[in-house]
C-alpha atoms as a PDB file:
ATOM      1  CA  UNK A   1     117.941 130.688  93.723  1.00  0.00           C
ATOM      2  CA  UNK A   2     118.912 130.994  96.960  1.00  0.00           C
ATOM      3  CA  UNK A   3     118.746 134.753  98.614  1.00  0.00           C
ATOM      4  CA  UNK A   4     120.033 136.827 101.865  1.00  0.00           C
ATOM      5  CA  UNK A   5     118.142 140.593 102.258  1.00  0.00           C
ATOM      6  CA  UNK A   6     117.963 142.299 105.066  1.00  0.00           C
ATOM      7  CA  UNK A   7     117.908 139.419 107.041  1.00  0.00           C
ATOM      8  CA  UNK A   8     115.603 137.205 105.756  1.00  0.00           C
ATOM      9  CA  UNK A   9     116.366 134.202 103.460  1.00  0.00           C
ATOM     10  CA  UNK A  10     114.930 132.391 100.879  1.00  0.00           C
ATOM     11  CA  UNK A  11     116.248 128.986  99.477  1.00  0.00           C
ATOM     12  CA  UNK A  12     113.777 126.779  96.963  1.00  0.00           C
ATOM     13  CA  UNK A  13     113.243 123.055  97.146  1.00  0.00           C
ATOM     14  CA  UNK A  14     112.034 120.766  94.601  1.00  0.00           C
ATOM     15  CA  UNK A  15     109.538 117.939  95.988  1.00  0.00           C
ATOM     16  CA  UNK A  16     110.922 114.673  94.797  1.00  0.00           C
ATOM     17  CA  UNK A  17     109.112 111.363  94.889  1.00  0.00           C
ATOM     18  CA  UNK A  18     110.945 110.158  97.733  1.00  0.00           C
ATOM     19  CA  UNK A  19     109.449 113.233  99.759  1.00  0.00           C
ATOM     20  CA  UNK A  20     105.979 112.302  99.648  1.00  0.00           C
ATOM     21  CA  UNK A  21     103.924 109.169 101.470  1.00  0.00           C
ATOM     22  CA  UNK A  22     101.224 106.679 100.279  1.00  0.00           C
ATOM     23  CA  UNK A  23      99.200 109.671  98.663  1.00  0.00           C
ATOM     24  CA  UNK A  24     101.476 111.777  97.190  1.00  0.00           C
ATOM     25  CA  UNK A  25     101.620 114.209  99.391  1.00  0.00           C
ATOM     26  CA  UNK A  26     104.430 115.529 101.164  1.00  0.00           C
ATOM     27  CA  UNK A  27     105.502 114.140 104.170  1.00  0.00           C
ATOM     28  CA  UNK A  28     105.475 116.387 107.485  1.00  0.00           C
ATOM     29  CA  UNK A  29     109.420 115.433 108.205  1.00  0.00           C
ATOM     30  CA  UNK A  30     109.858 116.744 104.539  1.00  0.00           C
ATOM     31  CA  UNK A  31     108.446 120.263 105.751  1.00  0.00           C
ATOM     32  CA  UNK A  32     110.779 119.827 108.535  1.00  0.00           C
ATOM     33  CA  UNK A  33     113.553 118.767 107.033  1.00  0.00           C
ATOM     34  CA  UNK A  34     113.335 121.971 104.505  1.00  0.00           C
ATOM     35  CA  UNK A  35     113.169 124.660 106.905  1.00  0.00           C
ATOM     36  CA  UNK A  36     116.031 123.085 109.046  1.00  0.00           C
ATOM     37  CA  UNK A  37     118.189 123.015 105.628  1.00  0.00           C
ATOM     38  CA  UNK A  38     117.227 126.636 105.255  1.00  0.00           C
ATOM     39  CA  UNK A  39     118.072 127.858 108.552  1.00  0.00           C
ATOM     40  CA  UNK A  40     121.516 126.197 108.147  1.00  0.00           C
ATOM     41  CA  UNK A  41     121.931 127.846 105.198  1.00  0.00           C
ATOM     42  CA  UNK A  42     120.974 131.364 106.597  1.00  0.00           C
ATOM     43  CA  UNK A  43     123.763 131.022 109.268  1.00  0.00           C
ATOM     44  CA  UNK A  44     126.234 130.006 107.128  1.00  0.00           C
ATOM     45  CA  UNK A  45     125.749 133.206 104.693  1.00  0.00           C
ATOM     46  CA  UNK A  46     126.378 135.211 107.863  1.00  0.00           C
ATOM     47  CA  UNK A  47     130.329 133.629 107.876  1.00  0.00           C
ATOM     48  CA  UNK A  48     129.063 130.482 110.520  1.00  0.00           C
ATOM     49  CA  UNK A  49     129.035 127.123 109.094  1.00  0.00           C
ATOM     50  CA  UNK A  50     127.761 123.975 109.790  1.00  0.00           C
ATOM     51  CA  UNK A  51     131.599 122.780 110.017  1.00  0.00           C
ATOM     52  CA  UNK A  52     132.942 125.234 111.902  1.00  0.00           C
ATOM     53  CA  UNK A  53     130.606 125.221 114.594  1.00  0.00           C
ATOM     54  CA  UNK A  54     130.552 121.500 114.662  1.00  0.00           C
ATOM     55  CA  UNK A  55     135.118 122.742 115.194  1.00  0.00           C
ATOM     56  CA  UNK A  56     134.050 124.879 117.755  1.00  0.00           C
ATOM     57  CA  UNK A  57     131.644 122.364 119.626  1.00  0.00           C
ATOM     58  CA  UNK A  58     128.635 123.896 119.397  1.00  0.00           C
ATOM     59  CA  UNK A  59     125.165 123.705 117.678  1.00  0.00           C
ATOM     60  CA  UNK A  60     121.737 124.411 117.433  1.00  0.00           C
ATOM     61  CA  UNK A  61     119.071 122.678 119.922  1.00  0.00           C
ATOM     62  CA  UNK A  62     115.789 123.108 118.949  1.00  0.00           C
ATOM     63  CA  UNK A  63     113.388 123.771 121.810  1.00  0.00           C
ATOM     64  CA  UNK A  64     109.966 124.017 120.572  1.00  0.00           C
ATOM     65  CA  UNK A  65     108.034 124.676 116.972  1.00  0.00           C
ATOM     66  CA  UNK A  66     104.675 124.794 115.902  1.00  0.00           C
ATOM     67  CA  UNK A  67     103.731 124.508 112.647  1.00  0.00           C
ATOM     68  CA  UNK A  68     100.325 125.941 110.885  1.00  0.00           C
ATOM     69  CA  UNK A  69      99.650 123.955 107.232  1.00  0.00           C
ATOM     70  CA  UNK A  70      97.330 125.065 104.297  1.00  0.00           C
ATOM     71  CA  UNK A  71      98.147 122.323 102.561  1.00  0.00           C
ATOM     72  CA  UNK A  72     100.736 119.405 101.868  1.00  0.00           C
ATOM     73  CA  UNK A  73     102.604 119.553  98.693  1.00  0.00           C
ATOM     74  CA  UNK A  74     102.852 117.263  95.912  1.00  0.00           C
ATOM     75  CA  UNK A  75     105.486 115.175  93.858  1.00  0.00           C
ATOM     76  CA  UNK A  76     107.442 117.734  91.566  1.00  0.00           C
ATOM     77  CA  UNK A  77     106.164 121.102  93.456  1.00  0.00           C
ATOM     78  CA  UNK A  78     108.836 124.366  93.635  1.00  0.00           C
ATOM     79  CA  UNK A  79     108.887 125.467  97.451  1.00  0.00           C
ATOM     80  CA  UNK A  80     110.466 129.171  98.380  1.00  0.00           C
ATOM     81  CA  UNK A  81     111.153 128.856 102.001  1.00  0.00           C
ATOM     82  CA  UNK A  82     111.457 131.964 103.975  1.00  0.00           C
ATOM     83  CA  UNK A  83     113.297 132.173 107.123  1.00  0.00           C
ATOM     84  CA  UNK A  84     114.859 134.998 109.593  1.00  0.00           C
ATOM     85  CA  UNK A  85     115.784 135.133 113.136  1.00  0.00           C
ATOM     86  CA  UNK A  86     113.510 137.374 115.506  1.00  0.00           C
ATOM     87  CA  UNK A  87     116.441 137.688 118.067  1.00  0.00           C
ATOM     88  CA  UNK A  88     116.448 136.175 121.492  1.00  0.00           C
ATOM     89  CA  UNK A  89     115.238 136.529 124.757  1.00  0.00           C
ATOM     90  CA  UNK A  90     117.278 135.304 127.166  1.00  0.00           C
ATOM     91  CA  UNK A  91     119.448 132.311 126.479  1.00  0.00           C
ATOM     92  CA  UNK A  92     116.824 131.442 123.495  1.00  0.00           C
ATOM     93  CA  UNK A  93     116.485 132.262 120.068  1.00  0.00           C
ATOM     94  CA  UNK A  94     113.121 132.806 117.595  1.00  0.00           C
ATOM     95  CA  UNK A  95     113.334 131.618 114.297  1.00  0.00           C
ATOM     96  CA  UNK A  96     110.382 131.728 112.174  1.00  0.00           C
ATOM     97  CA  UNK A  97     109.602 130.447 108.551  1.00  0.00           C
ATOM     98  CA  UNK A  98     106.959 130.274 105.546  1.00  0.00           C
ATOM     99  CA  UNK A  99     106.831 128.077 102.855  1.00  0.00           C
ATOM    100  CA  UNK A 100     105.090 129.251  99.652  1.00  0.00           C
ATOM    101  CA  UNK A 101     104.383 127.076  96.407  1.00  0.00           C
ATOM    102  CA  UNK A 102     105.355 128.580  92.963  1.00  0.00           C
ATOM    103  CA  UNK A 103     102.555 130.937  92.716  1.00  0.00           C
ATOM    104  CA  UNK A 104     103.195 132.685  96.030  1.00  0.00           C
ATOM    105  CA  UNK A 105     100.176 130.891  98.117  1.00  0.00           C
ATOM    106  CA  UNK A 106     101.359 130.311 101.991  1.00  0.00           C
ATOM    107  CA  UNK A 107     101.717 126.513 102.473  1.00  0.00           C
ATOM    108  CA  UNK A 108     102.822 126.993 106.015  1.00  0.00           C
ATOM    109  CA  UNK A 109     103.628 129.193 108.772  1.00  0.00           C
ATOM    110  CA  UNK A 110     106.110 128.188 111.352  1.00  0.00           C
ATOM    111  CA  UNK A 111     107.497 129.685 115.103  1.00  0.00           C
ATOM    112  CA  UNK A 112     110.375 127.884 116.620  1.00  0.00           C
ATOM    113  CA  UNK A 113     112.397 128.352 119.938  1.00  0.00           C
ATOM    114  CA  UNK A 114     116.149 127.417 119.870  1.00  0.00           C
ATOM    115  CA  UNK A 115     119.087 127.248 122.217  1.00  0.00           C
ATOM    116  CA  UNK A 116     122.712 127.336 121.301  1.00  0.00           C
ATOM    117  CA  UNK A 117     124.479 124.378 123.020  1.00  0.00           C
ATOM    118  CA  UNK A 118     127.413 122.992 124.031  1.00  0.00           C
ATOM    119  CA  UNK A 119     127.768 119.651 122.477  1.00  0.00           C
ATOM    120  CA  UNK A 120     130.180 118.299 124.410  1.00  0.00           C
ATOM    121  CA  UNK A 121     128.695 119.278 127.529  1.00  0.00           C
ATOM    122  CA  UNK A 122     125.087 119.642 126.524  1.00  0.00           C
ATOM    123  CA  UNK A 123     124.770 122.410 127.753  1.00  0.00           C
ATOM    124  CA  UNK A 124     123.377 125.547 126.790  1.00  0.00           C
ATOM    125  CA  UNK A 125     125.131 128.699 125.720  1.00  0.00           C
ATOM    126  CA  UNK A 126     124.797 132.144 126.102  1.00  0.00           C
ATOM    127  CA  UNK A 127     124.241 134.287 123.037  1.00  0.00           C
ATOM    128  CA  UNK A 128     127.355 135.725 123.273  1.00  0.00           C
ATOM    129  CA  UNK A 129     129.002 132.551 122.473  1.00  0.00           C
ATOM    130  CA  UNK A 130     128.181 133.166 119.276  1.00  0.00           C
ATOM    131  CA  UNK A 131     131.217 134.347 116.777  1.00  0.00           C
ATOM    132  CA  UNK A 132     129.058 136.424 114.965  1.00  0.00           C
ATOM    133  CA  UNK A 133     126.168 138.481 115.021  1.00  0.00           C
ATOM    134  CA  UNK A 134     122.475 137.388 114.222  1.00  0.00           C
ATOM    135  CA  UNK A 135     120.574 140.674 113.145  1.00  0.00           C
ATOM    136  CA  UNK A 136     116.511 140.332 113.800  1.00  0.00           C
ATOM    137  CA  UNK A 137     114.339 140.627 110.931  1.00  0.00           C
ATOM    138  CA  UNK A 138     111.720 142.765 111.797  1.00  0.00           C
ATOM    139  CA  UNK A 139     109.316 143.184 108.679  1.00  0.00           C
ATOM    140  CA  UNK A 140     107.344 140.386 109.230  1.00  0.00           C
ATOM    141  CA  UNK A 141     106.212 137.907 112.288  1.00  0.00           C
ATOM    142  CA  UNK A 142     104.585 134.610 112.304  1.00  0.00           C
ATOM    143  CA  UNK A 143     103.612 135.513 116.125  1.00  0.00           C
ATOM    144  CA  UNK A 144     104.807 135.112 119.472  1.00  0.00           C
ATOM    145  CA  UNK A 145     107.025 132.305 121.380  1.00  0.00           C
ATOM    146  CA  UNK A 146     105.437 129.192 120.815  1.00  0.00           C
ATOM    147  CA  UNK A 147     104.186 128.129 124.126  1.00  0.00           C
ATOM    148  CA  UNK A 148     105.359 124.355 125.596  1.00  0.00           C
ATOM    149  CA  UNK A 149     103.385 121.430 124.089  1.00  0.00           C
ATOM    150  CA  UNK A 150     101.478 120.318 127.689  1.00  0.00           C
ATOM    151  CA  UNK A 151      99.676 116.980 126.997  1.00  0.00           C
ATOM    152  CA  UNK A 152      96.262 117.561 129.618  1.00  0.00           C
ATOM    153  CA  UNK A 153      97.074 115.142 132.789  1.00  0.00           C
ATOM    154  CA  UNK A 154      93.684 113.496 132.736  1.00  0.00           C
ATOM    155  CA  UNK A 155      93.798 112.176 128.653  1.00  0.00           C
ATOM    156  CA  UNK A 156      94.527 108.611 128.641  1.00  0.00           C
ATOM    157  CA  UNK A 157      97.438 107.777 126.099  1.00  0.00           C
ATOM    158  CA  UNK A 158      97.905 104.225 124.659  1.00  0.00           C
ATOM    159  CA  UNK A 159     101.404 102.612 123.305  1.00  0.00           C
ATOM    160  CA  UNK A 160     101.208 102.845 119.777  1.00  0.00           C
ATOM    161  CA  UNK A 161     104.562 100.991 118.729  1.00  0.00           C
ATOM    162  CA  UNK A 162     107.945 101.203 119.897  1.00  0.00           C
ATOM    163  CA  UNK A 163     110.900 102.553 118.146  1.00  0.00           C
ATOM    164  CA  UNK A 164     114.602 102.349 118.555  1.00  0.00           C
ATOM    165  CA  UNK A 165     116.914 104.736 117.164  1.00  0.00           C
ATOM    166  CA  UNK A 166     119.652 103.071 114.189  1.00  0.00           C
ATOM    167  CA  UNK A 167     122.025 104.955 111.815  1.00  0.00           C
ATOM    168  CA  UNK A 168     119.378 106.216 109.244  1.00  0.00           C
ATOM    169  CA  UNK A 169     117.728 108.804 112.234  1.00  0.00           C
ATOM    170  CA  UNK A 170     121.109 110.057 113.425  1.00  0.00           C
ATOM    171  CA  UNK A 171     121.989 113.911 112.898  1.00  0.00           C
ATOM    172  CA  UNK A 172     126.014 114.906 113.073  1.00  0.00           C
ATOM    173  CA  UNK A 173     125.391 115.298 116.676  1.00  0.00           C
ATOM    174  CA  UNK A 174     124.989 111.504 116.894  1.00  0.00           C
ATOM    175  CA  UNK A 175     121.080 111.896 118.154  1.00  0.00           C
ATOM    176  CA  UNK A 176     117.683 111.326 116.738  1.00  0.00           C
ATOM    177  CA  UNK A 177     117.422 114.049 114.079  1.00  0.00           C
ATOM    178  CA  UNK A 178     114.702 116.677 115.036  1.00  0.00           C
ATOM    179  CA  UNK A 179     113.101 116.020 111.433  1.00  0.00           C
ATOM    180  CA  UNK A 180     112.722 112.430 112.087  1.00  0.00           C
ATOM    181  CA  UNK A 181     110.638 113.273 115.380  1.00  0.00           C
ATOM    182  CA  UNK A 182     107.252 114.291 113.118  1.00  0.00           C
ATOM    183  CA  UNK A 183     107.910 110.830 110.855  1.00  0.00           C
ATOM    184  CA  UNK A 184     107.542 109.190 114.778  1.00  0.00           C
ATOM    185  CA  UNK A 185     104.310 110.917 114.922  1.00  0.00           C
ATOM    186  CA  UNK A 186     102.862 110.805 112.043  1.00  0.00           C
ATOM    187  CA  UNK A 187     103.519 106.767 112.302  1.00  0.00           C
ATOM    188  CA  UNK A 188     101.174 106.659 115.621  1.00  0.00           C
ATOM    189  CA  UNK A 189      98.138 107.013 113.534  1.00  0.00           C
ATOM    190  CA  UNK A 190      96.630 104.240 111.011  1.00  0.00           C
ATOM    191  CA  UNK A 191      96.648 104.323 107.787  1.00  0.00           C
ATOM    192  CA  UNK A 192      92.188 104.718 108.475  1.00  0.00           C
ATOM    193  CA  UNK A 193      93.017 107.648 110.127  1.00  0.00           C
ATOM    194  CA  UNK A 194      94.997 109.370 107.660  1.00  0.00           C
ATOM    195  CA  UNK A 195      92.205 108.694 105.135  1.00  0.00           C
ATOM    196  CA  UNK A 196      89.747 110.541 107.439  1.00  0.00           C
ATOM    197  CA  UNK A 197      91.539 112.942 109.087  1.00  0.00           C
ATOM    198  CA  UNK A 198      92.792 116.342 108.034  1.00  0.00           C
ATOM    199  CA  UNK A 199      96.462 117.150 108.819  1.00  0.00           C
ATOM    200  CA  UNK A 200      96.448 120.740 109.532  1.00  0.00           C
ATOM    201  CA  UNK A 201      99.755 121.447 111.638  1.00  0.00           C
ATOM    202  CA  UNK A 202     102.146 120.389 114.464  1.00  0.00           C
ATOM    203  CA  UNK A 203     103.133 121.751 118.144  1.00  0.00           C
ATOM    204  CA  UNK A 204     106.117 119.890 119.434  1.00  0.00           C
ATOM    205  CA  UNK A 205     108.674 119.933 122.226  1.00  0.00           C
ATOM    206  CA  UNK A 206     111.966 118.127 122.256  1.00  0.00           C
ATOM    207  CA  UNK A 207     112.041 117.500 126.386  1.00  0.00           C
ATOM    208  CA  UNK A 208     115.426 115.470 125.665  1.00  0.00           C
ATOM    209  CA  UNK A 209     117.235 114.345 123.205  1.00  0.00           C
ATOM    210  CA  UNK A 210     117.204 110.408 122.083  1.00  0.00           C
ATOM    211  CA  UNK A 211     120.337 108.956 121.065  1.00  0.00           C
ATOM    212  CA  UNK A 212     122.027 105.564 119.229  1.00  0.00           C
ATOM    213  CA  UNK A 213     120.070 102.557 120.172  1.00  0.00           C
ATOM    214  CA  UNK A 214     117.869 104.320 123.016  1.00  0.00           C
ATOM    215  CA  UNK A 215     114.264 102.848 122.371  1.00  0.00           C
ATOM    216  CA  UNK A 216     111.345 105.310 122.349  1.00  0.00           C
ATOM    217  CA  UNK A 217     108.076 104.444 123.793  1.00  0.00           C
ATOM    218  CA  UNK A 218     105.864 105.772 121.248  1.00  0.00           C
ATOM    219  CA  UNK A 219     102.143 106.513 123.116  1.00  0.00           C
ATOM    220  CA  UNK A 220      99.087 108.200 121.840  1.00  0.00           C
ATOM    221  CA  UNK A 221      95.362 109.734 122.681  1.00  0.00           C
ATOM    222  CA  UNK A 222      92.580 109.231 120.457  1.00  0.00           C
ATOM    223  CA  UNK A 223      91.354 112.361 118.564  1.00  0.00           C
ATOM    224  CA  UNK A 224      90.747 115.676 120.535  1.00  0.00           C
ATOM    225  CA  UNK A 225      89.540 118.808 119.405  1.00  0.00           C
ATOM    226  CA  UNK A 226      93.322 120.013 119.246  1.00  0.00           C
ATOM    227  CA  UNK A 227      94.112 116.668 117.123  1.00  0.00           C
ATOM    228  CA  UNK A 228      95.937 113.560 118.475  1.00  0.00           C
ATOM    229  CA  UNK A 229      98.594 114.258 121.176  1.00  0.00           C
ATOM    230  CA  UNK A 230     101.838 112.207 120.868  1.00  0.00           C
ATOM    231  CA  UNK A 231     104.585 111.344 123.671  1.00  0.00           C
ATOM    232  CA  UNK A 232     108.013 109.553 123.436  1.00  0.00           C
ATOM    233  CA  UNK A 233     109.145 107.886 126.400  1.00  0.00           C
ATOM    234  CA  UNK A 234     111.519 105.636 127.632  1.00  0.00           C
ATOM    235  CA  UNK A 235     111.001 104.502 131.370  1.00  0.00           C
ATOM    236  CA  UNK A 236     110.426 107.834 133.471  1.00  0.00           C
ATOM    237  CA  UNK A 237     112.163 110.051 130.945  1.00  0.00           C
ATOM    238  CA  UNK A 238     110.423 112.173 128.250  1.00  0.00           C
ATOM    239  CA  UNK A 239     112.006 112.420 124.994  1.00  0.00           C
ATOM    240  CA  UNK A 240     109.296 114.689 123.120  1.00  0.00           C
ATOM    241  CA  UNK A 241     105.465 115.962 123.692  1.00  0.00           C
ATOM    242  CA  UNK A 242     103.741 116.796 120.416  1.00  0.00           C
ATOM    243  CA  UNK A 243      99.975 117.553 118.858  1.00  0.00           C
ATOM    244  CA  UNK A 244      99.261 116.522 115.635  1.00  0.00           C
ATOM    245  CA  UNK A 245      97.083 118.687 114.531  1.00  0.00           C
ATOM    246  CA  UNK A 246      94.273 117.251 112.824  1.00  0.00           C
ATOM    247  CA  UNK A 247      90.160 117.161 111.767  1.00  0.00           C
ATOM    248  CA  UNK A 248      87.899 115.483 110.300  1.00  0.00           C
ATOM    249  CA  UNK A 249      87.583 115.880 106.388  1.00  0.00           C
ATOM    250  CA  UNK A 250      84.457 118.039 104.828  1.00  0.00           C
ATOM    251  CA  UNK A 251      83.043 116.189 102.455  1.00  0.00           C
ATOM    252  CA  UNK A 252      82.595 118.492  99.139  1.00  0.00           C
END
């Protein structure tokens, strides 16, 4: 059931199969994905939809988001994601989430920056180009702005693959689709590392947006004790900064 009080939604997800990687667990881009779907939903019971901004040339450009995790879900799970605006400051909006299993246990905590854009133009908007109004929810808070993702100067980072963008990453905006961005993360690391290593959140910032057959640089550090910072490039241009964040697992 999908719900709008006071400013705050809630919309449910069922984990499928196709969700989840090698180990049944749920994929980061899933978690993503989710609260992306949610947020469009909680616009759209305000009287904005996805179509009719898409009319008026305009959408959502997310600016930076940093996830906390408890844990990953698995195959078949009930998620309740809750979502509200916090307002804006400025040109930019706060939009936080949490995502609980069935029995009511936090999975994950998110803060997010956003900017409404001009599509077209690419350019952002000011709030009041917004047709309606976006009340702030004010009864909870995941915290404050999320800061930029800075990647320190001195860490060495090594090419881990490269990746060009095709139809199955494209959002209606015709770019990389800011789920897909984790999924270019999470495929730095090997398959070793994700046995010993302990996925525990993500910090990202979406410098520029990649579009239809652009081809992403994909570079890496080794583990730090944030986790393992992640950069798309493409010559001198940026495309995204991101941490992975990640430890080492405690043996039981």
């Amino acid at each position: 059931m999908d719900k709008h009080s006071s400013f705050l939604w809630t919309e449910q997800f069922r984990v499928q199969a196709s969700d989840t990687d090698y180990r049944s667990r749920g994929k980061l881009s899933f978690l993503l994905d989710i609260m992306q779907r949610a947020a469009d939903s909680a616009v759209s019971s305000l009287g904005l939809s996805m179509e009719s901004m898409l009319k008026a040339g305009m959408g959502w450009m997310v600016i930076t988001l940093d996830l906390n995790l408890q844990r990953l879900p698995s195959p078949g799970e009930l998620l309740e994601v809750h979502t509200w605006s916090k307002g804006n400051k400025g040109p930019l909006w706060q939009r936080d989430y949490r995502i609980y299993d069935a029995q009511g246990v936090e999975l994950a905590s998110t803060r997010s920056i956003w900017a409404l854009v001009d599509i077209g133009k690419r350019k952002i908007l000011r709030p009041s180009a917004l047709p309606i109004v976006v009340e702030p929810y004010l009864e909870d808070s995941v915290g404050s702005l999320p800061d930029k993702v800075i990647i320190p100067y001195e860490l060495p980072l090594q090419e881990a693959y490269r990746y060009q963008v095709r139809y199955s990453g494209l959002d209606n905006n015709k770019h990389l689709n800011n789920a897909r961005y984790a999924d270019l993360c999470c495929d730095a690391l090997a398959l070793e590392e994700w046995e010993e290593l302990e996925l525990t959140g993500l910090h990202i910032t979406y410098a520029q947006e990649a579009k239809y057959a652009e081809e992403i640089s994909v570079m890496r550090s080794s583990l730090t004790e944030e986790g393992i910072y992640v950069r798309g490039q493409g010559g001198e241009r940026i495309f995204f900064e991101a941490c992975l964040k990640l430890g080492r697992k405690v043996d039981v």
